[in-house]
Every structure is written in structure tokens, then in C-alpha cells.
Protein backbone atom coordinates (compact mmCIF):
# COMPACT_ATOMS: atom_id res chain seq x y z
CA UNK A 1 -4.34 -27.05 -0.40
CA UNK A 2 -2.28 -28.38 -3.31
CA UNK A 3 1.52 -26.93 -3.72
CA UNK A 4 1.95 -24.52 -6.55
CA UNK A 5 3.61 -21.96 -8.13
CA UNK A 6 5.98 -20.80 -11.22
CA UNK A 7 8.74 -22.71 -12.49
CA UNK A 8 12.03 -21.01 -12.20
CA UNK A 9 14.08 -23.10 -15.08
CA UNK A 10 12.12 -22.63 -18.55
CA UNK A 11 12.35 -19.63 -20.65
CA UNK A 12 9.39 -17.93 -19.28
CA UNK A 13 7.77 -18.91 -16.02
CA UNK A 14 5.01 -21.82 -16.58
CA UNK A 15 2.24 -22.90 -13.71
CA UNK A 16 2.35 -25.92 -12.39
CA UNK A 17 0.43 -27.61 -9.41
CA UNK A 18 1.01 -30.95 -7.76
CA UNK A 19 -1.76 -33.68 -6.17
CA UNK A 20 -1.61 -36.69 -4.01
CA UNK A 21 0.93 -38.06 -1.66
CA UNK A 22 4.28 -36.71 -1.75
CA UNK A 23 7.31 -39.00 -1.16
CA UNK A 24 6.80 -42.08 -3.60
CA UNK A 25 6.00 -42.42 -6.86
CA UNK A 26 5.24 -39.71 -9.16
CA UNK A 27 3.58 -38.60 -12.56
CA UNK A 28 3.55 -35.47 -14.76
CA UNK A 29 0.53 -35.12 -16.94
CA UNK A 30 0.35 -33.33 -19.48
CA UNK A 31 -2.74 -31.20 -20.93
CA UNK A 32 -4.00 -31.80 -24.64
CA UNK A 33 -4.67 -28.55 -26.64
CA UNK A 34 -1.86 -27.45 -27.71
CA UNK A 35 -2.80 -23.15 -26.31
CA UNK A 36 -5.34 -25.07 -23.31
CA UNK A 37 -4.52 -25.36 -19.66
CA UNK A 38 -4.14 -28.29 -17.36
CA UNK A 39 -7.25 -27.75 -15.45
CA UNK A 40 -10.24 -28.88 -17.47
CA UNK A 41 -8.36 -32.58 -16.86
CA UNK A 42 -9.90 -32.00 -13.09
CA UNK A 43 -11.58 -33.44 -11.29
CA UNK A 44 -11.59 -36.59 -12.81
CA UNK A 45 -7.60 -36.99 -13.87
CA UNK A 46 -7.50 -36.84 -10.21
CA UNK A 47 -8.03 -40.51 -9.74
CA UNK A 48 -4.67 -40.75 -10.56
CA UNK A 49 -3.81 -38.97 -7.47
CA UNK A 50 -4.97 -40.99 -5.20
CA UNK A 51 -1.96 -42.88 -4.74
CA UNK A 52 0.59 -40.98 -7.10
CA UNK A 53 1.86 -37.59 -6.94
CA UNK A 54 0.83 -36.11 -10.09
CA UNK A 55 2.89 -32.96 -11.39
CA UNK A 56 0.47 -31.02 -13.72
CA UNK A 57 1.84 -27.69 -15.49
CA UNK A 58 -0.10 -24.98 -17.83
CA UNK A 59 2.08 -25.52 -21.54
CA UNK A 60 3.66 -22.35 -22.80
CA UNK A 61 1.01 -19.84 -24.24
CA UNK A 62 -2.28 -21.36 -21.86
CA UNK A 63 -4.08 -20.81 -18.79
CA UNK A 64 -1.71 -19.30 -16.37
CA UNK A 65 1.48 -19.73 -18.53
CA UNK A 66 0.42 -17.16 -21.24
CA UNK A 67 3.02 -14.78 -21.23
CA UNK A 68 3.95 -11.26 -23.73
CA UNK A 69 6.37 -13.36 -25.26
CA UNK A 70 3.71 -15.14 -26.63
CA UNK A 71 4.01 -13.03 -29.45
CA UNK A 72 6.93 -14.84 -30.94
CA UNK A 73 5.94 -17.82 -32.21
CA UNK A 74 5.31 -21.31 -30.21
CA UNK A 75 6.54 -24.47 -31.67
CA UNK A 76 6.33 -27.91 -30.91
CA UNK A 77 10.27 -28.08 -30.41
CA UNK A 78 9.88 -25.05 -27.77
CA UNK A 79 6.98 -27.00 -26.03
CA UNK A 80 9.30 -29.89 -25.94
CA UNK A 81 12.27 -27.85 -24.25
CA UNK A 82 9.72 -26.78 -21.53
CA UNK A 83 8.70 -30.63 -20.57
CA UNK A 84 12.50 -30.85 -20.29
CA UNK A 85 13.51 -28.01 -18.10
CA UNK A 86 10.15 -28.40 -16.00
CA UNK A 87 11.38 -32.55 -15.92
CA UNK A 88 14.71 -31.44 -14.69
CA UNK A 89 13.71 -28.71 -12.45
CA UNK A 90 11.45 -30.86 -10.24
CA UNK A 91 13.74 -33.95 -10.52
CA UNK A 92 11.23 -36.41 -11.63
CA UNK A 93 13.58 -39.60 -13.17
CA UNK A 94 12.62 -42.00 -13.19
CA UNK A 95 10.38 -40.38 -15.79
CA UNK A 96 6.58 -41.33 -16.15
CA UNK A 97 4.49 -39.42 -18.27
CA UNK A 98 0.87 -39.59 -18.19
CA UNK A 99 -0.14 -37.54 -21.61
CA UNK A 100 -3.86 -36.63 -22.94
CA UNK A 101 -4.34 -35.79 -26.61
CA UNK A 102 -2.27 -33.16 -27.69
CA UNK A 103 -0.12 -34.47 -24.63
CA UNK A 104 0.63 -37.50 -25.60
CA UNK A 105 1.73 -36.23 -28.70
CA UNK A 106 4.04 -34.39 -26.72
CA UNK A 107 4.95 -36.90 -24.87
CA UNK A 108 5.58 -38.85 -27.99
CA UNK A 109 7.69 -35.81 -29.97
CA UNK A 110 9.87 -35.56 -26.39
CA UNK A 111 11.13 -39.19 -26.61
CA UNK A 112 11.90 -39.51 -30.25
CA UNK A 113 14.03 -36.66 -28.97
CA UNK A 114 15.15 -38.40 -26.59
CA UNK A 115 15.96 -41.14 -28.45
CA UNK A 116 17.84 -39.73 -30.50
CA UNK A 117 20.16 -37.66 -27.43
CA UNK A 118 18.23 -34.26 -28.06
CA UNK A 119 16.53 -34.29 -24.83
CA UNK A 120 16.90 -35.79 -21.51
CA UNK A 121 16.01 -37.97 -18.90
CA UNK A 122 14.28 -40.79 -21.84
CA UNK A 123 10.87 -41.61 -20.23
CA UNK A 124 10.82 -44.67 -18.24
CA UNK A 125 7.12 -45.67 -18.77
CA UNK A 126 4.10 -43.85 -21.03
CA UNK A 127 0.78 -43.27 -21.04
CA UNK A 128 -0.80 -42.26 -24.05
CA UNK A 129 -4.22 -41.96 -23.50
CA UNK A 130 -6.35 -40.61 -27.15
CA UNK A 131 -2.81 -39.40 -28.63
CA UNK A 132 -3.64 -36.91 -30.94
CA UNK A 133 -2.37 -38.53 -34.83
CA UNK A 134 1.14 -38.65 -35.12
CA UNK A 135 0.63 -37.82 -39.17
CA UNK A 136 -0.69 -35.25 -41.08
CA UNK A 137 -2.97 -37.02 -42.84
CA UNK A 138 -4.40 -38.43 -40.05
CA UNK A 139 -4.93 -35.31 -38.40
CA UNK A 140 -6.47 -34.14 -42.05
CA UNK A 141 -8.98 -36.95 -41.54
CA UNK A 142 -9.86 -36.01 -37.49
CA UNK A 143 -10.36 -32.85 -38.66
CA UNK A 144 -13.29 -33.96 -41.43
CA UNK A 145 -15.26 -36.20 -38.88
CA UNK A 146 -14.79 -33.39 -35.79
CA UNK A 147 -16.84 -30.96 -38.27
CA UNK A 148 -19.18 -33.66 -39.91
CA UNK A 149 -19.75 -34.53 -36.33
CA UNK A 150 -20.74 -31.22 -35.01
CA UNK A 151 -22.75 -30.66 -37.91
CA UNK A 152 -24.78 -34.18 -37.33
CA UNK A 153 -28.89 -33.75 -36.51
CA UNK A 154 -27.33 -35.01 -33.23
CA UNK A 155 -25.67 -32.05 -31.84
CA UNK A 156 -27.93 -29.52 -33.73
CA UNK A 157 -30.99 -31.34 -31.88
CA UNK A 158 -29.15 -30.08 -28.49
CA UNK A 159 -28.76 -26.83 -29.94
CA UNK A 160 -31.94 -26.45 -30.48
CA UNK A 161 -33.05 -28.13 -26.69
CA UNK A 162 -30.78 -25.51 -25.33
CA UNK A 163 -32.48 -22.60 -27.12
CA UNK A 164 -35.35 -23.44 -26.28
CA UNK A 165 -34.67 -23.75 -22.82
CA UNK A 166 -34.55 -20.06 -21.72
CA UNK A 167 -31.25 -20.74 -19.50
CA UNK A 168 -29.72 -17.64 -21.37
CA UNK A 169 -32.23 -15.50 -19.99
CA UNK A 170 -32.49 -17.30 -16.28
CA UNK A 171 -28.79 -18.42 -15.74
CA UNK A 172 -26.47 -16.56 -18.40
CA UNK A 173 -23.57 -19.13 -16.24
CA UNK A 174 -25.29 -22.23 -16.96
CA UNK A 175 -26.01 -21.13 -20.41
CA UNK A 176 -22.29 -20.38 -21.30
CA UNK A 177 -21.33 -23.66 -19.72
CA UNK A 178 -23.73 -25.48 -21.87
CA UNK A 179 -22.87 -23.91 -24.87
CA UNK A 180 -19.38 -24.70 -24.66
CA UNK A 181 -20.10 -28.13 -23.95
CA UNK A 182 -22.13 -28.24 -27.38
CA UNK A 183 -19.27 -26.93 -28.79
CA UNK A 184 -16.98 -30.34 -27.80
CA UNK A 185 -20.09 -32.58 -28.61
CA UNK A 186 -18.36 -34.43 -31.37
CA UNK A 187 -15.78 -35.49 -29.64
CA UNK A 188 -18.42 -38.05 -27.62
CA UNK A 189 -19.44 -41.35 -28.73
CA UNK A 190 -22.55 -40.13 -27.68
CA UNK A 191 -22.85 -36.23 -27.70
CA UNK A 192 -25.50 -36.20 -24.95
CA UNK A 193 -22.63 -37.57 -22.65
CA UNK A 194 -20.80 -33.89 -23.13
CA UNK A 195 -21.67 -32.94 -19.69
CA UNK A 196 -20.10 -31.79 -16.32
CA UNK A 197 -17.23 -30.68 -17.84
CA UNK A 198 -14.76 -28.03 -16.97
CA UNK A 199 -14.50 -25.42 -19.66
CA UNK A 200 -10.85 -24.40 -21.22
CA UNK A 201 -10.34 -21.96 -23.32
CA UNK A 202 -7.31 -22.75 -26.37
CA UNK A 203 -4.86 -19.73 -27.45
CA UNK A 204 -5.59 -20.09 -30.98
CA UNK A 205 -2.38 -18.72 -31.88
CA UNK A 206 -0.24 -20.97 -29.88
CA UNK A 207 -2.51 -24.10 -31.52
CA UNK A 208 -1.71 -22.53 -35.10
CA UNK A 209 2.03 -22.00 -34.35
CA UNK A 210 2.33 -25.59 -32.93
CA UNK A 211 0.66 -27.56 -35.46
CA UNK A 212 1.93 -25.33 -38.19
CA UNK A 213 5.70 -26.14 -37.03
CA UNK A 214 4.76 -29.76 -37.34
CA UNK A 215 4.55 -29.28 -41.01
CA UNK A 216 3.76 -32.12 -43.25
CA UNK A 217 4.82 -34.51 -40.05
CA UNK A 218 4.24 -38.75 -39.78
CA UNK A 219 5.84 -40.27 -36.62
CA UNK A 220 5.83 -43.40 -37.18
CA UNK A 221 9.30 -44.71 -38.53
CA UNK A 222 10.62 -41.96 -35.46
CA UNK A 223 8.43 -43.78 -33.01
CA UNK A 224 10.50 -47.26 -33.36
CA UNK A 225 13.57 -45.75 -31.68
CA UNK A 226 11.67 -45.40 -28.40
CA UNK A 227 12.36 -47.79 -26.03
CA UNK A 228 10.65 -48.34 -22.87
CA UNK A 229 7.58 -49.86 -21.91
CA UNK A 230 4.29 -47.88 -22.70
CA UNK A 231 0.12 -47.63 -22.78
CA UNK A 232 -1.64 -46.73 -25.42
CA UNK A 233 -5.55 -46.20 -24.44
CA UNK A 234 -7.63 -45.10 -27.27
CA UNK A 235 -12.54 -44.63 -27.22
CA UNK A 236 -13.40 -46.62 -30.47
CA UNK A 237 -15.66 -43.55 -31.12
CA UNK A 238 -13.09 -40.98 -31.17
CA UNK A 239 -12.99 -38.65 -33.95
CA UNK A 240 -9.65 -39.20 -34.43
CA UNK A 241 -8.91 -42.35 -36.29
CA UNK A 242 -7.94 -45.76 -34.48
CA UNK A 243 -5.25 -46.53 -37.32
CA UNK A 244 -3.13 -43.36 -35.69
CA UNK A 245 -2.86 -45.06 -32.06
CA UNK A 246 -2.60 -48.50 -33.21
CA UNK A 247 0.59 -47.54 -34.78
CA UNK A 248 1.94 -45.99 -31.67
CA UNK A 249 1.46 -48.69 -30.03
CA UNK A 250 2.90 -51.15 -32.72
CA UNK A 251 6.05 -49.07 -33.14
CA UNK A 252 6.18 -48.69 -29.58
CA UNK A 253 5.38 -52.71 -29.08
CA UNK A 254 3.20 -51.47 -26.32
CA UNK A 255 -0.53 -53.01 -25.04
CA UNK A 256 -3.21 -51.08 -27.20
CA UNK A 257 -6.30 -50.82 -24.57
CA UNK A 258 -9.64 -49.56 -26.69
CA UNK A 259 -12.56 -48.33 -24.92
CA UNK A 260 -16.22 -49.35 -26.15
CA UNK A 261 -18.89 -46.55 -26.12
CA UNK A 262 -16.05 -44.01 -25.67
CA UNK A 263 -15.18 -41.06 -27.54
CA UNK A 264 -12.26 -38.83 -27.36
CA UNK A 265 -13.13 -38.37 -23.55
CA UNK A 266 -12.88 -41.07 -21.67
CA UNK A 267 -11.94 -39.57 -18.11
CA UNK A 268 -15.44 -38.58 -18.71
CA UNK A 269 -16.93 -41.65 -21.03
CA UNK A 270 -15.57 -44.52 -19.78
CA UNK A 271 -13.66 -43.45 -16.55
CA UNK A 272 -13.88 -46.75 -14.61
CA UNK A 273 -12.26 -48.32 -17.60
CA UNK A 274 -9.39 -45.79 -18.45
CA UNK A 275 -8.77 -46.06 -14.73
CA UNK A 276 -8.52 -49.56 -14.43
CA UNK A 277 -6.53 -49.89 -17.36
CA UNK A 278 -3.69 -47.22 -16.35
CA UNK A 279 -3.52 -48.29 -12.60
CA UNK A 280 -2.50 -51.61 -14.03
CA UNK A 281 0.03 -50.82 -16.48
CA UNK A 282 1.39 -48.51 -13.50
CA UNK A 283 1.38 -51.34 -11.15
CA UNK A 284 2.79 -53.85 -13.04
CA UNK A 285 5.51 -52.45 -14.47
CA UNK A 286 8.70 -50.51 -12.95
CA UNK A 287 9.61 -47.24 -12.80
CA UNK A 288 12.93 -47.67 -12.81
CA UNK A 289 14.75 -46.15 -16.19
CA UNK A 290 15.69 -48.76 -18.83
């Protein structure tokens, strides 16, 4: 059974787990969302595991790290603080991050900070797999092709296959599982691919306090002060545009890996390829801090 428990150092007690082989080298990962939980990364992030020990941890205001002081409002600055303490609590410099969506824009937002002496250890190495966009007008155009996607004949044709099926009425589990599938569709290259995943739930008010603390935000001058080496890994089919990452990874003067026939998904998509593509960016280069 995997070690876990509650951290003792951050301003309210967050979840975290840990997976694979104690003793060498190790990862944390970090969720997208922001308001979801680590766990709908699993089983497939596990991969990573098999030779890494992989911290994971439930971000302030999801899954198991929902709290009553939830009530006062969730930033990105006090998500950022939490990656720090939880960093420093479990003593993991040199620092790798492994960050998913919303995650590695976390990941990204804690080493400009960083960079700049507002947070410590600086990562060593990053992996930035589907960043979510690092400007608001990027995020402004996600947002339009997310909808137009889950509006497409596409996804309403599965709608419509799943009525029709009479799983609501035969397996009410199966039928809630599927539906909430249908409702990530869009993020797929192909939306017929959104399958055997594990549901999350997002704390919609922790997702509106984030972004909305973001305010009219752009990254990218901020980015060049980062300095260490880094993966950017981004499905040509993702709803969110290929500009956004192909900027991290210029102003990071990191490799940009892009995934055919991948959407926003590709632990699920294109796992053999995201997979591939990580192990050898962690095997070639060192952890050792800059």
C-alpha cells in the first residue's frame, strides 16, 4: 500500500500520496484543475512510477484537501506557497516537477517566483506536459473551441448513443461514468477516445478564485528568467492553442515534443508517446540543481 497522509507544514493540511521506489530519484506531480484532485491522473501517470518515486498531493480546495477555510478565497499565489511548503516539508531538491495542465501552469507561476527570490528551492528540471495558456487571451481562445467542441454533431451523436442505450435505467454507475466522460469529450482529438477515465470533480469556487487572481495575466516576458532545463509536451488537437506552449518552451529554450492524434489527454491519447518522450528528457538530463 502506498504511504500517505496530511502534510504538517502548509496553512491547512493538504493530502498527499507517494508511488514507486523509495530511495533514488524523485518527482512531484502536480494535478491540473485548479479545485480537482490528484487522482483522476491514475492509473496511467503511474508509468512514471515505475522507476521514480512520484510525490502526488490534492491542491488547496480539492479532493481530500478541501478544507472550511475554503471560504476565504484561493489564489494562485496561495497555491504557489503550498508547492513550496509541501517542497520543503518532504525535502525534495533537487527539484523535479512533473506538472499537467493547470499544473504546469503552476509549475510555471512557482519558478518565475523563484526566479525572481520569492520562492524556493528553483526547480532543477520541468515537465510541462499540455500547460494550460500562460495568457489571458489564450485562455479566452481555449475557452471558445472547449464549447464549440462540445457543441460539435460529434459529441452530441454520443449523447444521443448514450440515451439511447438504457444504461441509466440498468447501471445508474456506468451511466454517471459515461456521462461525465461526455462531458470532457472536447478535450479529445477524437471524442470517442474519452473513455476509461477516472472521474474528478473541480471546486468551482477554488477554479473561479484562481483564475480570477490571475487577472489580465501573459507569462511570457516572466518565463525568460527561468533557468534550468525543461519539457514541454503538448496533443496537436488540444483545445488549447499550440502558440501558448510553443512560447514556453521558446522562453524557456526547452525541446517542444507535439503529439499527433492527441488532444488535451495524452496519458490517455497517446500514452506510449508522452511516456517515451518524458523518460528521456528524465534520463538524459541531471537532477542536480543549476
Amino acid at each position: 500500500m502506498s504511504p500517505s497522509g496530511l502534510t504538517t507544514t502548509t496553512p491547512v493540511p493538504l493530502y498527499w500520496t507517494s508511488h514507486g521506489p523509495a530511495g533514488g530519484e524523485r518527482l512531484v506531480v502536480l494535478h491540473g484543475g485548479p479545485g480537482a484532485h490528484h487522482d483522476y491522473l491514475l492509473p496511467q501517470m503511474l508509468e512514471l512510477a515505475r522507476d521514480r518515486e512520484c510525490l502526488f498531493y490534492d491542491q488547496r480546495g480539492g479532493g481530500r484537501s478541501r478544507h472550511d477555510d475554503d471560504r476565504a478565497t484561493i489564489t494562485w499565489e496561495s497555491q504557489v506557497r503550498d508547492l513550496e511548503a509541501v517542497v520543503r516539508e518532504f525535502a525534495l531538491e533537487p527539484l523535479t516537477i512533473v506538472g499537467y495542465s493547470w499544473g504546469a501552469l503552476l509549475a510555471l507561476l512557482y519558478s518565475v517566483q523563484a526566479a525572481h527570490g520569492r520562492a524556493a528551492p528553483a526547480p532543477a528540471r520541468l515537465v510541462l506536459i499540455d500547460p494550460a495558456p500562460i495568457s489571458r487571451a489564450w485562455r479566452e481562445r481555449f475557452e471558445a473551441e472547449f464549447a464549440r467542441r462540445q457543441q460539435s454533431a460529434a459529441v452530441q451523436a454520443l449523447r444521443n448513443e448514450l440515451a439511447a442505450s438504457g444504461l441509466r435505467e440498468s447501471d445508474p454507475a456506468a451511466y454517471r461514468h459515461r456521462t461525465f466522460e461526455l462531458s470532457v469529450a472536447g478535450y479529445f482529438a477524437d471524442p470517442r477516445a474519452a473513455r476509461d477515465l477516472t472521474p474528478f470533480r473541480v471546486t468551482g469556487r477554488v477554479q473561479q478564485s484562481t483564475w480570477d487572481s490571475l487577472g489580465d495575466f501573459d507569462l511570457t516576458a516572466a518565463l525568460r528568467d527561468v533557468r534550468c532545463p525543461a519539457l514541454v509536451v503538448h496533443g496537436r488537437q488540444d483545445p488549447i492553442p499550440l502558440e501558448s506552449s510553443a512560447a514556453v518552451a521558446e522562453a524557456l529554450s526547452s525541446g517542444l515534443v507535439v503529439l499527433d492524434d492527441c488532444g488535451h489527454v495524452p496519458y490517455v491519447e497517446q500514452p506510449e508517446a508522452l511516456f517515451r518522450a518524458v523518460r528521456g528528457f528524465l534520463d538524459r538530463t541531471s537532477p542536480t540543481p543549476a
